[in-house]
Protein backbone atom coordinates (compact mmCIF):
# COMPACT_ATOMS: atom_id res chain seq x y z
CA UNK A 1 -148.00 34.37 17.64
CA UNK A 2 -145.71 31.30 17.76
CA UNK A 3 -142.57 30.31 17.69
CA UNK A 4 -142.55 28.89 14.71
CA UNK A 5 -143.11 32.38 13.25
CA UNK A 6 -139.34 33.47 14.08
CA UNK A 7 -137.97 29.76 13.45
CA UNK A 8 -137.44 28.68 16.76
CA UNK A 9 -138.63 25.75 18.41
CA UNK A 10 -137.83 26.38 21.91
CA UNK A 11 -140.68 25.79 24.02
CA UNK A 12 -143.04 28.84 25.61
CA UNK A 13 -145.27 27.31 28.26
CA UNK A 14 -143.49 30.11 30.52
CA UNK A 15 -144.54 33.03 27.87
CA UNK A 16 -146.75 35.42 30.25
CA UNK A 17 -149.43 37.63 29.63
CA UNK A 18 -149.18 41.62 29.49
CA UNK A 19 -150.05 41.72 32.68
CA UNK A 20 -147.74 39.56 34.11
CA UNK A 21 -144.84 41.15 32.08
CA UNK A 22 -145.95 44.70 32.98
CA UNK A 23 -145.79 43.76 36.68
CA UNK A 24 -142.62 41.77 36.56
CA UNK A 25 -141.06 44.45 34.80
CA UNK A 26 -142.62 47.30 37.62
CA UNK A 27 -140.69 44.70 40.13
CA UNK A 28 -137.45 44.88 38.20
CA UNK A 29 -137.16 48.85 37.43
CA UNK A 30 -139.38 50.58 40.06
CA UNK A 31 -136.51 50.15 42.90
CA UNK A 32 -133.89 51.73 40.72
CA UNK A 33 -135.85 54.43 39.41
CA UNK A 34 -136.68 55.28 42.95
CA UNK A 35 -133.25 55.12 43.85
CA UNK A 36 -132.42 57.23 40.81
CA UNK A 37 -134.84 59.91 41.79
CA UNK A 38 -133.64 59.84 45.22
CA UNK A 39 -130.80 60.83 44.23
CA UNK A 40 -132.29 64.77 42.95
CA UNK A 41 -132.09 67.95 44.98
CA UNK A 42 -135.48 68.21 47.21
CA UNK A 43 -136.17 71.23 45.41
CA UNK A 44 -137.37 69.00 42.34
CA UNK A 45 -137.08 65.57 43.92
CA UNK A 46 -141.20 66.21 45.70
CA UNK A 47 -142.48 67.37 41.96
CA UNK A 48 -141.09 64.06 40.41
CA UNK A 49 -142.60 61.67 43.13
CA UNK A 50 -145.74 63.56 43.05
CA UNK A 51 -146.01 62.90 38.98
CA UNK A 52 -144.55 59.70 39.48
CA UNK A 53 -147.74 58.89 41.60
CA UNK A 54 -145.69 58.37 44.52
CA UNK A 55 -146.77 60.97 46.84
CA UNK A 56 -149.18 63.42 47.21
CA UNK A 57 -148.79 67.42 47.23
CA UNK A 58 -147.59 67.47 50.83
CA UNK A 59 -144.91 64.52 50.70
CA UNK A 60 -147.07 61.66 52.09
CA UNK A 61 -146.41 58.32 50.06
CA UNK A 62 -149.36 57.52 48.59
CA UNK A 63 -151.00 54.14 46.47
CA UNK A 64 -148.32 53.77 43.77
CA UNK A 65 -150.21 55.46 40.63
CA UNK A 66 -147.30 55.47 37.92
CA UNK A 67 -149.02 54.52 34.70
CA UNK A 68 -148.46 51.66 32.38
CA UNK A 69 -144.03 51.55 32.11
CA UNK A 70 -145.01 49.72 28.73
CA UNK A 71 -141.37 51.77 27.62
CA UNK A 72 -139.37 49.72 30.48
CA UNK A 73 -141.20 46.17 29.69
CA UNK A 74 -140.00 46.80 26.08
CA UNK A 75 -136.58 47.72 27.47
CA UNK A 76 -136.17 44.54 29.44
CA UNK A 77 -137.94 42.13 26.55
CA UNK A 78 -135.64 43.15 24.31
CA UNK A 79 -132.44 43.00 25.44
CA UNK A 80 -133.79 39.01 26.28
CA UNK A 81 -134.50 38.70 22.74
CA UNK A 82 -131.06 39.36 21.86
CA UNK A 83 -130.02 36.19 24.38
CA UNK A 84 -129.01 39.22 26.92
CA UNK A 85 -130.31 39.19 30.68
CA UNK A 86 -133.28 41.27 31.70
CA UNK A 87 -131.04 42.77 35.13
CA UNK A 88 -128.41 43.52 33.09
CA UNK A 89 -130.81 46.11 31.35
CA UNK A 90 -132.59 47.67 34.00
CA UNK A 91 -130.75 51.20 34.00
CA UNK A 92 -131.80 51.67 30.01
CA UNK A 93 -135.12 50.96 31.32
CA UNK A 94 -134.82 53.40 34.62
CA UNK A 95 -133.49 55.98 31.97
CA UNK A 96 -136.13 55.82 29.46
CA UNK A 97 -138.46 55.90 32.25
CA UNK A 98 -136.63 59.13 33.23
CA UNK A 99 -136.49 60.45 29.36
CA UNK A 100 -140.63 59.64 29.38
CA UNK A 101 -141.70 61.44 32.51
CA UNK A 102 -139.32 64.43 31.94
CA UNK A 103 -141.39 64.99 28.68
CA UNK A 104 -144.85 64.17 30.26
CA UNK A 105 -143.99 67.30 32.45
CA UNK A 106 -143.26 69.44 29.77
CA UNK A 107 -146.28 68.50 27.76
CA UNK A 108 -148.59 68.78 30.55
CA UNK A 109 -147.50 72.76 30.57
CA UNK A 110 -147.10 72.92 26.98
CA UNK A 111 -150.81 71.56 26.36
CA UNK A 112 -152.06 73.21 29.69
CA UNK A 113 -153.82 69.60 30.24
CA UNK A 114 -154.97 69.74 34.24
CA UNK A 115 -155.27 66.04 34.98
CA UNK A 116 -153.17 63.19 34.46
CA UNK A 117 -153.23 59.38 35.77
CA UNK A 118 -156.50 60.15 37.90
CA UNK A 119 -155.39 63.59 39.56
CA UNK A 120 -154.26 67.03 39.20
CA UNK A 121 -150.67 67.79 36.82
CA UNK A 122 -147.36 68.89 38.64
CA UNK A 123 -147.42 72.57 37.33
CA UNK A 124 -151.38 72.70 38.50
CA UNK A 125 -150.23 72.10 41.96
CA UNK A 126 -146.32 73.23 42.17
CA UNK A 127 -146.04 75.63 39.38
CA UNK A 128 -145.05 75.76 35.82
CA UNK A 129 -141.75 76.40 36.54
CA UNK A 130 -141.14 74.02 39.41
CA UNK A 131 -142.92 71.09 36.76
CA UNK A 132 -140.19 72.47 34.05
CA UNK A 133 -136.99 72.29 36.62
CA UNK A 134 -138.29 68.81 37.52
CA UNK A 135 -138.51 67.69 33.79
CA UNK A 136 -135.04 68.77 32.77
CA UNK A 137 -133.73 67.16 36.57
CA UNK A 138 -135.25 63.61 35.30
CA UNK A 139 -133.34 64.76 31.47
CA UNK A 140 -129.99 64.74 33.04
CA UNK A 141 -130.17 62.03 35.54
CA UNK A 142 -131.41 59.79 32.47
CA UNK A 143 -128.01 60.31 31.32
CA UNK A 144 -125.90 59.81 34.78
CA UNK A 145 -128.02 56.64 34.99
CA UNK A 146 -126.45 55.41 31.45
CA UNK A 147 -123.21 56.70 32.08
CA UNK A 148 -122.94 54.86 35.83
CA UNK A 149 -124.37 51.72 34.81
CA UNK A 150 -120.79 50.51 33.67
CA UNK A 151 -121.92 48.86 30.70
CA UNK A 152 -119.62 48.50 27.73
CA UNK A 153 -122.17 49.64 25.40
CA UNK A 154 -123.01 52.98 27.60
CA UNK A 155 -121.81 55.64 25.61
CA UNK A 156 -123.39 54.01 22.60
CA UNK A 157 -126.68 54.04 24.70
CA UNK A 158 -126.19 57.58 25.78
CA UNK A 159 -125.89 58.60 22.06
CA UNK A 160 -129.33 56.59 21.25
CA UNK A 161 -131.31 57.89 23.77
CA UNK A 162 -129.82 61.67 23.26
CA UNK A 163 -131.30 61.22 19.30
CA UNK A 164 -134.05 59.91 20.72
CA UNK A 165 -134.52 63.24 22.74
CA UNK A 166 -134.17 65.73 20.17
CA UNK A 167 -136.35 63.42 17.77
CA UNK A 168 -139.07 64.08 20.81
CA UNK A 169 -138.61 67.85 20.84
CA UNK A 170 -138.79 68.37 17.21
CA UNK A 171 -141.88 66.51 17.48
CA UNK A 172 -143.32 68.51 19.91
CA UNK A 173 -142.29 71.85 18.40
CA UNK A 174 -144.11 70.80 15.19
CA UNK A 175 -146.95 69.66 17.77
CA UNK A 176 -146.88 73.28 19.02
CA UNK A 177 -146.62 74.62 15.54
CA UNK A 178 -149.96 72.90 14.54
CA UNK A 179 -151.85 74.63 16.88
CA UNK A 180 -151.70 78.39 14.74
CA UNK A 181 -151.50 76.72 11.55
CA UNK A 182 -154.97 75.40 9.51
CA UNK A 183 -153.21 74.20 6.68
CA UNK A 184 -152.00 70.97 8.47
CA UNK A 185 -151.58 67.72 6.41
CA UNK A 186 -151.65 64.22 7.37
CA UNK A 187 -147.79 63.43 6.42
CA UNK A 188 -146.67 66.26 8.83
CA UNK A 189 -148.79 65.28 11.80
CA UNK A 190 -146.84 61.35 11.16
CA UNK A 191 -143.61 62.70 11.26
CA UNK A 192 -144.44 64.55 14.54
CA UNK A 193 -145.72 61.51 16.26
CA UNK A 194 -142.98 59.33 14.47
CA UNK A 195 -140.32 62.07 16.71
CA UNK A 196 -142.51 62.75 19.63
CA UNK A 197 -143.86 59.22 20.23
CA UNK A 198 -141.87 56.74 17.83
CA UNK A 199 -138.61 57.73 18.61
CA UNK A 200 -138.80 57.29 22.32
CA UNK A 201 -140.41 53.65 21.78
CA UNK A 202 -137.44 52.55 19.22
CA UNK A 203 -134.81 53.95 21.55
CA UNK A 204 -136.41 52.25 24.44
CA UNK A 205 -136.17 49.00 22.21
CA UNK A 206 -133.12 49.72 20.50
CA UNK A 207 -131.57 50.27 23.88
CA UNK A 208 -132.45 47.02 25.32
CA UNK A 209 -130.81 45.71 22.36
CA UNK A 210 -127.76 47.24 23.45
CA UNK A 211 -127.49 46.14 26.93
CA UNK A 212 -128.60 42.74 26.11
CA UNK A 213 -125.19 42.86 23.57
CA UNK A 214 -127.37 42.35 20.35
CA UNK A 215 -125.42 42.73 17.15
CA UNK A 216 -126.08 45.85 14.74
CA UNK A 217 -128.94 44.40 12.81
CA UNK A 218 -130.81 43.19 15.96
CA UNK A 219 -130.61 46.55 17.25
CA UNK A 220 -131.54 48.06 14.26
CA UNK A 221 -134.67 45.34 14.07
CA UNK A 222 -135.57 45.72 17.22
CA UNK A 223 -135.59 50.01 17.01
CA UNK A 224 -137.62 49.77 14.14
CA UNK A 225 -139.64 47.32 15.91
CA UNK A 226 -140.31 49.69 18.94
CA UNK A 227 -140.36 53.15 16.14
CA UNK A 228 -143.62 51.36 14.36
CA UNK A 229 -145.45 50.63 17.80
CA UNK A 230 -144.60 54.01 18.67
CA UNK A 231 -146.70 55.45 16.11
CA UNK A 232 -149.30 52.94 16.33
CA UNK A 233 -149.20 53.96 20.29
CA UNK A 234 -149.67 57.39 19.07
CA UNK A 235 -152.70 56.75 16.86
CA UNK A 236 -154.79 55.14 19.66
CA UNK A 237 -153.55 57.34 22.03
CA UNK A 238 -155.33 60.21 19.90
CA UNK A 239 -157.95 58.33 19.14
CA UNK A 240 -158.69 58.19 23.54
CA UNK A 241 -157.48 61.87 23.79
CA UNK A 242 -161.22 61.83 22.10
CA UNK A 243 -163.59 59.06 23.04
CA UNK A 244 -161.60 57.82 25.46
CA UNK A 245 -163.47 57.18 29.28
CA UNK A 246 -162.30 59.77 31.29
CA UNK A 247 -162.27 57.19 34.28
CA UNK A 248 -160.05 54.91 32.51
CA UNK A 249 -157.88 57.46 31.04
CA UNK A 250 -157.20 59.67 33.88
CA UNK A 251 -157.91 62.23 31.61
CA UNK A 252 -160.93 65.17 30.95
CA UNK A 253 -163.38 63.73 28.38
CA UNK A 254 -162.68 65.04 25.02
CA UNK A 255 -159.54 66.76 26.13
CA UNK A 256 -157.79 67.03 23.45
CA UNK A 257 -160.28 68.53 21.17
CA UNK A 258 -160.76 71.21 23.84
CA UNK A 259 -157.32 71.93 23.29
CA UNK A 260 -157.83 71.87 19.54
CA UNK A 261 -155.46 69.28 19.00
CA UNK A 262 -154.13 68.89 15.77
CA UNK A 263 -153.86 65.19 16.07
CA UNK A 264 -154.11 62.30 13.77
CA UNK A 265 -157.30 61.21 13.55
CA UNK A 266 -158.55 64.79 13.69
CA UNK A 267 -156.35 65.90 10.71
CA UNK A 268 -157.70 62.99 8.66
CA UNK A 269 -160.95 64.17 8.87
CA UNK A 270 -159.90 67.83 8.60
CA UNK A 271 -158.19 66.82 4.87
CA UNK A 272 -161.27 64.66 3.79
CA UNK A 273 -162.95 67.16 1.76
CA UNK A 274 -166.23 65.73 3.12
CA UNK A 275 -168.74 68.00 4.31
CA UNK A 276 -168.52 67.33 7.83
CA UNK A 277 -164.66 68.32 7.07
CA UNK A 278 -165.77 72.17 6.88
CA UNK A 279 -168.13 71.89 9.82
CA UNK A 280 -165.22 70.62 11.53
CA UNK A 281 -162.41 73.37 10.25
CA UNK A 282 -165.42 75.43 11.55
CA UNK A 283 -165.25 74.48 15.11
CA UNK A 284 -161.50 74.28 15.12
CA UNK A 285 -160.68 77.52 13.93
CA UNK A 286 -162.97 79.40 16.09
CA UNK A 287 -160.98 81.24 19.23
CA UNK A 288 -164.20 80.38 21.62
CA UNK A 289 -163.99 77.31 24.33
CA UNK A 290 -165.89 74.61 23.41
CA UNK A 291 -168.34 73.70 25.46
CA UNK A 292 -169.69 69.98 26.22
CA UNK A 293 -171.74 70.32 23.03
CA UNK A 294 -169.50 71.79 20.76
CA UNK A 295 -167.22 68.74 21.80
CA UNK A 296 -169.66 66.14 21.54
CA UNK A 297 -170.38 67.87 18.32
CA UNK A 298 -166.38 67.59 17.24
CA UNK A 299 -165.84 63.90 17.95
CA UNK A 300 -168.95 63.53 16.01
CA UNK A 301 -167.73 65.32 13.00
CA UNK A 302 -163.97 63.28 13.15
CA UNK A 303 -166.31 60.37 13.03
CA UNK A 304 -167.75 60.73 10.90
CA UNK A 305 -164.97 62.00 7.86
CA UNK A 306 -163.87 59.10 8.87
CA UNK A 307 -160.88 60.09 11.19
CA UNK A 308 -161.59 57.17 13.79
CA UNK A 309 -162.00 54.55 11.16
CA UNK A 310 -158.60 55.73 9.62
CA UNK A 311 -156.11 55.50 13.05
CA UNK A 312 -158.18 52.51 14.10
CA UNK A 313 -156.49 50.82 10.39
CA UNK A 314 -153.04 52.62 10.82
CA UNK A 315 -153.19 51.14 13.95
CA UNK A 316 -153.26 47.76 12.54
CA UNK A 317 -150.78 48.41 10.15
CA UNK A 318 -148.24 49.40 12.11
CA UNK A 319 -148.83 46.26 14.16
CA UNK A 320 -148.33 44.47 12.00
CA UNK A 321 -145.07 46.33 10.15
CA UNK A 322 -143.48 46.10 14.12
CA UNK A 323 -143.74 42.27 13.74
CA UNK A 324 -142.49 42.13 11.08
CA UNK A 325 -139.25 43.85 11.90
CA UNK A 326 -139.25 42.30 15.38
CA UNK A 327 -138.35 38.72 12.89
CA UNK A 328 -135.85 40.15 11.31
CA UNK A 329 -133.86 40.46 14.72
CA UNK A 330 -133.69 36.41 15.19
CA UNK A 331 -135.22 36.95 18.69
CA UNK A 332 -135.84 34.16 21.61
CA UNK A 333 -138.86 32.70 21.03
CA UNK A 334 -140.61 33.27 24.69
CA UNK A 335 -139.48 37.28 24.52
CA UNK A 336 -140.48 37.43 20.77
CA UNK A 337 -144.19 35.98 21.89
CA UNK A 338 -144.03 38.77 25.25
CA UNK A 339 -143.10 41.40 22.76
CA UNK A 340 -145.51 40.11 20.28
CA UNK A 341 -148.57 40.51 23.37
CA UNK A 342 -147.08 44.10 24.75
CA UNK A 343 -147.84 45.55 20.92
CA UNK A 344 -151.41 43.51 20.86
CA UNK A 345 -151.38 45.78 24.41
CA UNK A 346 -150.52 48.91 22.58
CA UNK A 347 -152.79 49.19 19.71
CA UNK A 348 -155.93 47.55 21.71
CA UNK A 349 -155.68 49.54 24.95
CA UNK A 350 -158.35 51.58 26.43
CA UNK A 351 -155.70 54.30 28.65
C-alpha cells in the first residue's frame, strides 16, 4: 500500500512492520492495563492476571503470555490517522483490551473450551463462577477507565464501546442459539460474527478516532474500517478453530468442531447441498463425542463442500472492503500504511 493510495505524499521510511507496531503498542498500553487491573478486588484481580498470562494459578508472575492486542494497535493507529497522538489514546485501548478479555472469559465457559494461549482456561482452574465475576470486573472497569481518562470525547466513547458490548452479546446469544438449531443459514451466522467479532473491532477503531479528535466521517470510516476486519478476523479465526496447529494456536486441534461449532466455514458447507453436506449434517447432529477420526473426518467434509475455500475468499473481500473505507477517512499516510499491514496481519495469520 502507498501513500499515494490515500493522496498523501508525506514520506513513510518510518512505516513499521506488524511486528514492530504490535510491540510498540504492548509498550504503550500494557502499563496501564496493569495499572487498571490493579486496581480490582483480589477476589477477581488473580483470575484476570492469570488469563491475562501474567501469572500462574498460585500468583507467581510468570513469562508475559497475553496474546496478539491487535484491538489496542488498531486503537492507537487510528486515532494517529486522524492527526491525533497515540498517548492521548491509550485508555480506549486499555478499555477495549478490558471489553476483549471480559468476553474471552465468558466464552471460554460458554463454549467449555479447556485451553487458551498455550495453557489451561480461568474457569478450568478457578471455577466457572470465579472466571464469570472476573469477566464482568474487567466490563465495568472498561468503563471507569473511559470515564477517568478526562477526555472531552469520553462519554461519547463510553456510549461506543457500551453498543459495542451489547452488539457482542447478541452475537454470542445467536452463537449459543446455533448450537440446538440445524436449520442454520449462512446470513445468520454473518450477523453473529458481524456483533460478536465486528463490532468490538469497529469500536476499537472508531474509538481511536475519537480520542485522536477525528471528525464524524473519520470516525465513521474508520469504524467501518475496523467492523469489516472484524469479520474477516472472524472468518480465519474459524477457519484455525479447524485446521489450525494446535501449537500455534494455543488451542486443542479441531476444537471447534468438537464443540460442534456452528461457524462460518462449517455452515457453508452445511448449506451446499453437496453430498459431503449430508455426511456432514450427519456428524453434526449426532449427540456422540467425536473422536480424532470423526474430526479428521469433519474438517474433511467442510473441505471439501467447499467451506475453507469460501472464508479463505470472504476473507479477501473484506480486506479489501476495510481499505477501502479506511480512504474514505483522509488518514496520515504512515498510520494508513500500519493499518493497511495490521489487516494483511488479520486475514493471513496462523493464531
Amino acid at each position: 500500500m502507498s501513500a499515494e493510495t490515500f493522496g498523501s505524499a508525506e514520506p513513510l521510511a518510518a512505516a513499521r512492520p506488524a511486528g514492530e507496531v504490535l510491540a510498540w503498542s504492548r509498550g504503550l498500553v500494557l502499563p496501564a492495563l496493569r495499572k487498571a487491573v490493579d486496581q480490582l478486588p483480589p477476589s477477581m484481580r488473580g483470575v484476570a492476571e492469570y488469563h491475562h498470562g501474567w501469572r500462574d494459578e498460585y500468583g507467581n508472575p510468570v513469562l508475559e503470555n497475553g496474546g496478539k492486542a491487535i484491538r489496542p494497535a488498531l486503537v492507537l493507529l487510528a486515532a494517529e490517522a486522524v492527526g491525533g497522538t497515540a498517548s492521548d489514546a491509550v485508555p480506549a485501548a486499555v478499555a477495549v483490551e478490558l471489553i476483549h478479555n471480559f468476553s474471552l472469559l465468558h466464552d471460554d465457559v460458554m463454549d467449555r473450551d479447556t485451553t487458551r494461549r498455550h495453557r489451561a482456561t480461568a474457569w478450568t482452574v478457578f471455577g466457572v463462577s470465579a472466571a464469570i465475576l472476573a469477566g464482568d470486573a474487567l466490563q465495568a472497569l472498561a468503563v471507569d477507565v473511559l470515564a477517568a481518562s478526562g477526555h472531552p470525547r469520553a462519554l461519547e466513547a463510553i456510549r461506543t464501546l457500551g453498543d459495542a458490548v451489547v452488539a457482542l452479546l447478541d452475537g454470542q446469544a445467536h452463537d449459543l442459539d446455533f448450537e440446538t438449531r440445524s436449520d442454520v443459514v449462512v446470513a445468520e451466522v454473518e450477523r453473529m460474527a458481524r456483533g460478536k467479532t465486528g463490532a468490538l473491532l469497529g469500536a476499537s477503531t472508531g474509538l481511536g478516532a475519537l480520542y485522536g479528535n477525528g471528525s464524524d466521517l473519520q470516525v465513521e470510516a474508520l469504524r467501518g474500517y475496523g467492523a469489516e476486519l472484524g469479520l474477516a478476523y472472524q472468518h480465519v479465526d474459524d477457519l484455525l478453530g479447524i485446521w489450525g496447529d494446535p501449537a500455534v494456536t494455543g488451542k486443542a486441534a479441531h476444537s471447534d468442531l468438537a464443540n460442534r461449532k456452528k461457524s462460518l466455514p462449517v455452515v457453508r458447507a452445511l448449506t451446499a447441498g453437496v453430498p459431503a453436506s449430508a455426511e456432514l449434517a450427519s456428524l453434526y447432529g449426532g449427540t456422540q463425542e467425536l473422536d480424532q477420526d470423526a474430526l479428521a473426518r469433519a474438517a474433511h467434509l467442510v473441505d471439501e463442500a467447499g467451506g475453507r475455500a469460501w472464508s479463505q475468499a470472504q476473507a479477501g473481500e473484506l480486506y479489501t472492503r476495510a481499505l477501502a473505507h479506511l480512504g474514505e477517512a483522509s488518514p496520515t499516510a504512515r498510520a494508513a500504511v500500519e493499518l493497511g499491514t495490521l489487516a494483511q496481519l488479520v486475514t493471513h495469520r496462523d493464531h
